[in-house]
PDB file of N, CA and C in Angstrom:
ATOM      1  N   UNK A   1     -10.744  54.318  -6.270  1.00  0.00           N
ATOM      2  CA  UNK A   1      -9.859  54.508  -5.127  1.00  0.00           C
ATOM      3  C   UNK A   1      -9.884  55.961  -4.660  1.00  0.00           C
ATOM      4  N   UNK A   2     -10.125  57.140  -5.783  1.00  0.00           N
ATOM      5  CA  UNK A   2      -9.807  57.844  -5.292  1.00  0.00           C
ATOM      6  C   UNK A   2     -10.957  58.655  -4.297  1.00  0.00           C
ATOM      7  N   UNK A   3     -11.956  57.972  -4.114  1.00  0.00           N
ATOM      8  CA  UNK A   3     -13.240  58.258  -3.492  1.00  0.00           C
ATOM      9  C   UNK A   3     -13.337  57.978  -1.712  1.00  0.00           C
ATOM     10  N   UNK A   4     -12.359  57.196  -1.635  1.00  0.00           N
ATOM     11  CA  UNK A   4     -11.855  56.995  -0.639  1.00  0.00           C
ATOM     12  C   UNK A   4     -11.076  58.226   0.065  1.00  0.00           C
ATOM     13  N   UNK A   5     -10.312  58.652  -1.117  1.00  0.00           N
ATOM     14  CA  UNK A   5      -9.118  59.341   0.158  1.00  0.00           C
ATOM     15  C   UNK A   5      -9.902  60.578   1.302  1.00  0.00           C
ATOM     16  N   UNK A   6     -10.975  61.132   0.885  1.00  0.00           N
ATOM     17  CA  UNK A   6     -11.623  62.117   1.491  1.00  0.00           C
ATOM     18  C   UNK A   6     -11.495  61.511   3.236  1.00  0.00           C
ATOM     19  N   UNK A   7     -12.401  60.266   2.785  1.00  0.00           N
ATOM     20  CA  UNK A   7     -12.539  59.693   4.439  1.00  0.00           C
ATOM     21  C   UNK A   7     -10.988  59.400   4.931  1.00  0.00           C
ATOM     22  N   UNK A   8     -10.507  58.414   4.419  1.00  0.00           N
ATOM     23  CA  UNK A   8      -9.157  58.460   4.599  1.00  0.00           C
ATOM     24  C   UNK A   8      -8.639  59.755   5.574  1.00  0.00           C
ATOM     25  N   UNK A   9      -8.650  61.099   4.914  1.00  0.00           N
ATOM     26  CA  UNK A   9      -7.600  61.961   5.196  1.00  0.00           C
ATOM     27  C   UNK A   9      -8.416  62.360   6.452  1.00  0.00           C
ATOM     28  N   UNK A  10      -9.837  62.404   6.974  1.00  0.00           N
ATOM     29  CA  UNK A  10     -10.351  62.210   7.718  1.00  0.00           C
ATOM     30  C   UNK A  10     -10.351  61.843   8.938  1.00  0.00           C
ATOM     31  N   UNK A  11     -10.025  60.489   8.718  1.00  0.00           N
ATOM     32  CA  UNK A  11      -9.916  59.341   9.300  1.00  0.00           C
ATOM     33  C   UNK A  11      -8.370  59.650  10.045  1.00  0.00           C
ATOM     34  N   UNK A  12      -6.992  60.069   9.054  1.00  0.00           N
ATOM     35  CA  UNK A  12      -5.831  60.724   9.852  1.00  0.00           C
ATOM     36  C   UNK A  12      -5.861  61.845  10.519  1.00  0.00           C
ATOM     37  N   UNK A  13      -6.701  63.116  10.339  1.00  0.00           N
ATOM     38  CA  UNK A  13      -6.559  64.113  11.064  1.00  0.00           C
ATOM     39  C   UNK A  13      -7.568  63.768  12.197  1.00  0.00           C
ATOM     40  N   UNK A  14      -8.716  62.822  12.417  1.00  0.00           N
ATOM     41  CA  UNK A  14      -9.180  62.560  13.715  1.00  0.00           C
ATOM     42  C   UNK A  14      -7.684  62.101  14.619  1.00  0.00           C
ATOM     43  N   UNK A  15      -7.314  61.559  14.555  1.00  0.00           N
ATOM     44  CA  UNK A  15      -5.748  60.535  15.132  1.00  0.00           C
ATOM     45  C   UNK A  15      -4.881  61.439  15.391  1.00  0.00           C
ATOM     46  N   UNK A  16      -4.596  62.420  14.602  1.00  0.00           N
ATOM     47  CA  UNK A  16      -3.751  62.983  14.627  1.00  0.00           C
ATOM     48  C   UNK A  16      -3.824  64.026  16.348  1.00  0.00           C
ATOM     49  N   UNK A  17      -2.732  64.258  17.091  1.00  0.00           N
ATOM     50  CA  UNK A  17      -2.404  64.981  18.160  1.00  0.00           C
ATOM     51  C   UNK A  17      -2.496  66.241  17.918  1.00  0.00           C
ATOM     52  N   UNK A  18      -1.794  66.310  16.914  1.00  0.00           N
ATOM     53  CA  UNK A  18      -1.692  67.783  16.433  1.00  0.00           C
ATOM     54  C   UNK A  18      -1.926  68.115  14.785  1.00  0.00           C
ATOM     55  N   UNK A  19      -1.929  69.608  14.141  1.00  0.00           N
ATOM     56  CA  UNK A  19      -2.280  69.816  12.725  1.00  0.00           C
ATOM     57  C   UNK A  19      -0.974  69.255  12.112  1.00  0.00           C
ATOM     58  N   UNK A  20      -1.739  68.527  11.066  1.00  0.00           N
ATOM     59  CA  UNK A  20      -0.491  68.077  10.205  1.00  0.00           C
ATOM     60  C   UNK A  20      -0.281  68.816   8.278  1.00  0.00           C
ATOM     61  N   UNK A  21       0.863  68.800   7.735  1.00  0.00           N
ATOM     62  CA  UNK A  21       0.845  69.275   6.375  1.00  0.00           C
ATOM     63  C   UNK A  21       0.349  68.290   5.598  1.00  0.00           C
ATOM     64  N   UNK A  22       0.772  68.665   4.476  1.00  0.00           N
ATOM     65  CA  UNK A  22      -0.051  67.986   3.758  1.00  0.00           C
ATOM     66  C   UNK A  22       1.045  66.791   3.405  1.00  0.00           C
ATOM     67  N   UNK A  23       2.038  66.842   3.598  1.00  0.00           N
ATOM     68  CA  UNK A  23       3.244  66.240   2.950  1.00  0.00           C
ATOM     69  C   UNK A  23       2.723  64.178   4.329  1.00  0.00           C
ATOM     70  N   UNK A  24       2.684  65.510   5.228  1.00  0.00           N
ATOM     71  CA  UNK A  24       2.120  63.708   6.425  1.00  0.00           C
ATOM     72  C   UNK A  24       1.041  63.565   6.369  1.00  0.00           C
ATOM     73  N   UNK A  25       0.027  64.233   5.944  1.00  0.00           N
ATOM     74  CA  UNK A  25      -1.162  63.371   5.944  1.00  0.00           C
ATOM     75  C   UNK A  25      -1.052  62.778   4.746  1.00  0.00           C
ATOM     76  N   UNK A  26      -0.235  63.081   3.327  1.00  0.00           N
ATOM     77  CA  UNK A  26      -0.511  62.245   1.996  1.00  0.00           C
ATOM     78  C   UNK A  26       0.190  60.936   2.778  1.00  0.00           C
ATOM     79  N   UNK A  27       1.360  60.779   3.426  1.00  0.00           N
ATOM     80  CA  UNK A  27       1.751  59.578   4.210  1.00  0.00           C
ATOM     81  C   UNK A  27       0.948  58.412   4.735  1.00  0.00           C
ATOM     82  N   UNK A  28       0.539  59.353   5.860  1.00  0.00           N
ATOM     83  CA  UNK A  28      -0.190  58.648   6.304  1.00  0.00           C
ATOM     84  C   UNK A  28      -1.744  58.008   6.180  1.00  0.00           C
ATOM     85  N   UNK A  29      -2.199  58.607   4.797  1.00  0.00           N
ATOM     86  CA  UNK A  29      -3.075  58.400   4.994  1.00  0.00           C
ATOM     87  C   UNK A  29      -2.975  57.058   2.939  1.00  0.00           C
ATOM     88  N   UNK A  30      -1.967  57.004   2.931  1.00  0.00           N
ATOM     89  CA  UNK A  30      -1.532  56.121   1.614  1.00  0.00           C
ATOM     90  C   UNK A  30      -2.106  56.763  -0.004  1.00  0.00           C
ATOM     91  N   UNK A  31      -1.712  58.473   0.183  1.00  0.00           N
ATOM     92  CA  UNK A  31      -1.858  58.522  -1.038  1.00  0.00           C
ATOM     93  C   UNK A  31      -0.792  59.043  -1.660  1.00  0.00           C
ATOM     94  N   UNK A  32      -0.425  58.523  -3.058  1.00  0.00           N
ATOM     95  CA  UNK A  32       0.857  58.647  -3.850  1.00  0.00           C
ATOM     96  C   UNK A  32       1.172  59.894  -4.197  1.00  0.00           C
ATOM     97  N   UNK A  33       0.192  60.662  -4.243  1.00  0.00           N
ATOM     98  CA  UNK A  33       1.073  62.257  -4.949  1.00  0.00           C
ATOM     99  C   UNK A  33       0.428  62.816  -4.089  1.00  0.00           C
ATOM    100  N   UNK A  34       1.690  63.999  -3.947  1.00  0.00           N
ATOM    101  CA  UNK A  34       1.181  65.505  -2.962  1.00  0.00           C
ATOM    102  C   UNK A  34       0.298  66.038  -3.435  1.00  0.00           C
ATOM    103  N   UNK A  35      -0.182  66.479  -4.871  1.00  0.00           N
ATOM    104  CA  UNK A  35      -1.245  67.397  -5.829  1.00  0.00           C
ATOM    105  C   UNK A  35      -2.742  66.912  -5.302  1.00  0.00           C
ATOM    106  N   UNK A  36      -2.687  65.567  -5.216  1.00  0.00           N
ATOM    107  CA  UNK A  36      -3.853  64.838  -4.880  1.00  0.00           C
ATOM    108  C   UNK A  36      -4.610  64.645  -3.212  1.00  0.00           C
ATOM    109  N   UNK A  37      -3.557  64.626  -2.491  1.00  0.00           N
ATOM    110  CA  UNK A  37      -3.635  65.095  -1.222  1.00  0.00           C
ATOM    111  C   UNK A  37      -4.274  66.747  -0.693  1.00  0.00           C
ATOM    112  N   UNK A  38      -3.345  67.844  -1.014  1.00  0.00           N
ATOM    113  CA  UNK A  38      -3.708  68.610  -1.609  1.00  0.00           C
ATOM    114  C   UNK A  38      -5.278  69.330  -2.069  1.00  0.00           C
ATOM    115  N   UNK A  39      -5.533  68.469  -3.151  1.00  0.00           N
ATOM    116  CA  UNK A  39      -6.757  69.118  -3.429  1.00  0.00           C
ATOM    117  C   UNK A  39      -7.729  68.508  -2.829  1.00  0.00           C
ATOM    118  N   UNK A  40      -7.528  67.045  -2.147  1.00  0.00           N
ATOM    119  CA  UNK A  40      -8.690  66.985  -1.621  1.00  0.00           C
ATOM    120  C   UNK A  40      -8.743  67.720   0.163  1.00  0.00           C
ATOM    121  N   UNK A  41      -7.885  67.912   0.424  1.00  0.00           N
ATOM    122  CA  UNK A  41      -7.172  68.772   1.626  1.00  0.00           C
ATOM    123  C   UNK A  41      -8.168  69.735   1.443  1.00  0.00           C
ATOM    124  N   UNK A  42      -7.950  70.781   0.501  1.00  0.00           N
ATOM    125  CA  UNK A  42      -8.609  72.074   0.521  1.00  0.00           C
ATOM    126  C   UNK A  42      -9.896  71.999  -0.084  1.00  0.00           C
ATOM    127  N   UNK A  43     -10.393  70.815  -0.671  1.00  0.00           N
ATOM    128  CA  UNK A  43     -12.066  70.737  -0.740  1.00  0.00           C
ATOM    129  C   UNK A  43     -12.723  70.019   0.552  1.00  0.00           C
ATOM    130  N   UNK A  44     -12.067  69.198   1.542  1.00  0.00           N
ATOM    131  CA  UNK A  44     -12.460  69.436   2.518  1.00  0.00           C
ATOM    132  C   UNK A  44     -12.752  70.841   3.891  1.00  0.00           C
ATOM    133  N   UNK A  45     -11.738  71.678   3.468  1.00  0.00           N
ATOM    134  CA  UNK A  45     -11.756  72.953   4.047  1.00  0.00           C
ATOM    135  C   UNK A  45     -13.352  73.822   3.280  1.00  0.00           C
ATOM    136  N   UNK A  46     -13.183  73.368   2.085  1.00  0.00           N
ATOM    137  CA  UNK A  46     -14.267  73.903   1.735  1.00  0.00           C
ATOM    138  C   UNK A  46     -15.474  73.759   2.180  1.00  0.00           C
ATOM    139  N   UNK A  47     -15.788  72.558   2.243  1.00  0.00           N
ATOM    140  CA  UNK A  47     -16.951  71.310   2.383  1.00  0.00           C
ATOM    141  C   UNK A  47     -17.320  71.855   4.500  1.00  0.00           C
ATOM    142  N   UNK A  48     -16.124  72.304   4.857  1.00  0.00           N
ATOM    143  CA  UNK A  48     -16.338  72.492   6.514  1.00  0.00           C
ATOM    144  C   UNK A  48     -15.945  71.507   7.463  1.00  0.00           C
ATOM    145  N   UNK A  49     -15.548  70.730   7.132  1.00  0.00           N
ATOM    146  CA  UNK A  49     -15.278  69.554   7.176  1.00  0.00           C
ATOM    147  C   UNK A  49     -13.916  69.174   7.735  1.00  0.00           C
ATOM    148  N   UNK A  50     -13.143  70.201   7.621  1.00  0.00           N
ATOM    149  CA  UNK A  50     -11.933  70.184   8.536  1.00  0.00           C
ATOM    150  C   UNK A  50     -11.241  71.065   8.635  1.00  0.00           C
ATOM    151  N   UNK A  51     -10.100  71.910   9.119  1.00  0.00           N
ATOM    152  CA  UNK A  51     -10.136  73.122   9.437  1.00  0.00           C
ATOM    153  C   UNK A  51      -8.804  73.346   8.540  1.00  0.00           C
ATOM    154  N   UNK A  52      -7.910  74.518   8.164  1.00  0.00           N
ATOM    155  CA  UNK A  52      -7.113  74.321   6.727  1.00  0.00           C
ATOM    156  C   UNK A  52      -5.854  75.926   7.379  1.00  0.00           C
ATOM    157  N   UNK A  53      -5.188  75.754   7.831  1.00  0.00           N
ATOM    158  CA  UNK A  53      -4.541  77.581   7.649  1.00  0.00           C
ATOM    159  C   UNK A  53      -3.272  77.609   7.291  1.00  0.00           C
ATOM    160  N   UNK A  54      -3.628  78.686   6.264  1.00  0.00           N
ATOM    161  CA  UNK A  54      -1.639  78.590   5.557  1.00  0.00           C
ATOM    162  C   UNK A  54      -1.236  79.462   5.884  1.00  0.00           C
ATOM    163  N   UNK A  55       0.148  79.119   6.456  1.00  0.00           N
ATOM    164  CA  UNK A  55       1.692  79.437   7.072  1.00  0.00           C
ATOM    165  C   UNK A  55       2.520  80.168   6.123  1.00  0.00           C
ATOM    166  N   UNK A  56       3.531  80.816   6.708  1.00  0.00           N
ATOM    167  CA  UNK A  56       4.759  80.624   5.619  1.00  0.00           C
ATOM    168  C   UNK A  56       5.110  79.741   5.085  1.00  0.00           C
ATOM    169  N   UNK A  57       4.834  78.538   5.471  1.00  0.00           N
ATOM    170  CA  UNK A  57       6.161  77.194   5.006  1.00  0.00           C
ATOM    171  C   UNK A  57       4.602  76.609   4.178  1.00  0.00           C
ATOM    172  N   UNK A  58       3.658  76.581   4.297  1.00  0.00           N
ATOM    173  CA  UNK A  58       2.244  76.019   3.399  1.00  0.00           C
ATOM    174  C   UNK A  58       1.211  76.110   4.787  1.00  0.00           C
ATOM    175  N   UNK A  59       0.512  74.848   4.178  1.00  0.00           N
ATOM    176  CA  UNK A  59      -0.719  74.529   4.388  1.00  0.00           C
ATOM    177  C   UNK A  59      -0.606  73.374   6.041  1.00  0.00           C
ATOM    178  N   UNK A  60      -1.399  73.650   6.976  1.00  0.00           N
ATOM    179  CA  UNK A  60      -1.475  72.618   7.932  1.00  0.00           C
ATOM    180  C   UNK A  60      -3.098  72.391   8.514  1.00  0.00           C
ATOM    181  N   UNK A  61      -3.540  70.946   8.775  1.00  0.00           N
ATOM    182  CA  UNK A  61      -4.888  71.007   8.853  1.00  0.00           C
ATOM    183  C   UNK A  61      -5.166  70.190   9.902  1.00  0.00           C
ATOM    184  N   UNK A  62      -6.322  70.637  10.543  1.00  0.00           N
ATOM    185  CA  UNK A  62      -6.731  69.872  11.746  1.00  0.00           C
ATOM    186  C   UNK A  62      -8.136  69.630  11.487  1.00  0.00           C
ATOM    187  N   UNK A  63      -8.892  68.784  12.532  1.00  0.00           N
ATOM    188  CA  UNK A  63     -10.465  68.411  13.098  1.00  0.00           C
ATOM    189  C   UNK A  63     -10.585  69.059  14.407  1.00  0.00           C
ATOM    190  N   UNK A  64     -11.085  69.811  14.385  1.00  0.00           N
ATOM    191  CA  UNK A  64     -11.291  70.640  15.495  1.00  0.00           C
ATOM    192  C   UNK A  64     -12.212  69.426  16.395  1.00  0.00           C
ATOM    193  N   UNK A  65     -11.660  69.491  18.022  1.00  0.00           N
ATOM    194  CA  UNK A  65     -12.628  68.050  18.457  1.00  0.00           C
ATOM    195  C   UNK A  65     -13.899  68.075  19.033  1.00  0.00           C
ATOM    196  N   UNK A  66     -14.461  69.716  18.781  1.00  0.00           N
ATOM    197  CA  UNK A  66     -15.894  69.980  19.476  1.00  0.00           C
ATOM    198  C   UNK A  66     -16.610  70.287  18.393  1.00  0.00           C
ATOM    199  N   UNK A  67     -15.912  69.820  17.436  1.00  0.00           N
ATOM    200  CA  UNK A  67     -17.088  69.909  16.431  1.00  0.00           C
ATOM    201  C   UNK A  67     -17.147  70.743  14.927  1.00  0.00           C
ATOM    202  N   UNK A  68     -16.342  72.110  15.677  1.00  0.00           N
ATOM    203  CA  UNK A  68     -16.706  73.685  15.031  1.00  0.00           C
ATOM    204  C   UNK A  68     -15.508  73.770  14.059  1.00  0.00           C
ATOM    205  N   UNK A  69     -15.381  73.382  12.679  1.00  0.00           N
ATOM    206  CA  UNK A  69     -14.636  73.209  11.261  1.00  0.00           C
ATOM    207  C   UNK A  69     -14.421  74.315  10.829  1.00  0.00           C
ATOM    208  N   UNK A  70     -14.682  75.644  11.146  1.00  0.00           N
ATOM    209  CA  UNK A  70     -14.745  76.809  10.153  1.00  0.00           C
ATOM    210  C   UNK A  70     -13.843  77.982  10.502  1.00  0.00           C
TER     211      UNK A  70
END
C-alpha cells in the first residue's frame, strides 16, 4: 500500500487549486499518519517532482502547472 501513496499525493496536488499542508493532503489523499505523509511529501521535493516551501506554521506543497518542480 504504501507504494502507492507517492502517486496518490500526486494525484491530490495536481487537483488541488492551491498549495496544500501536509495535514490536507494526508486527508485527502487517504493516508493514516501525518509522519508518513510527510516523508513521502519531502522525498517527492527531493525526487523534483513537486514543489515543497516551509513557512512559519510548516510545510505547504504544490505541482507547479508548466512543468518547472524546483
Amino acid at each position: 500500500m504504501e507504494n502507492d501513496y507517492p502517486q496518490k499525493i500526486i494525484d491530490v496536488l495536481k487537483s488541488a487549486e492551491q498549495p496544500l499542508d501536509v495535514e490536507n493532503v494526508k486527508t485527502r489523499a487517504g493516508i493514516g499518519n501525518w509522519n508518513t505523509a510527510h516523508k513521502h511529501l519531502l522525498q517527492l521535493v527531493i525526487e523534483g517532482k513537486i514543489c515543497g516551501q516551509k513557512t512559519s506554521h510548516g510545510w505547504i506543497f504544490r505541482i507547479e502547472k508548466n512543468g518547472t518542480n524546483k
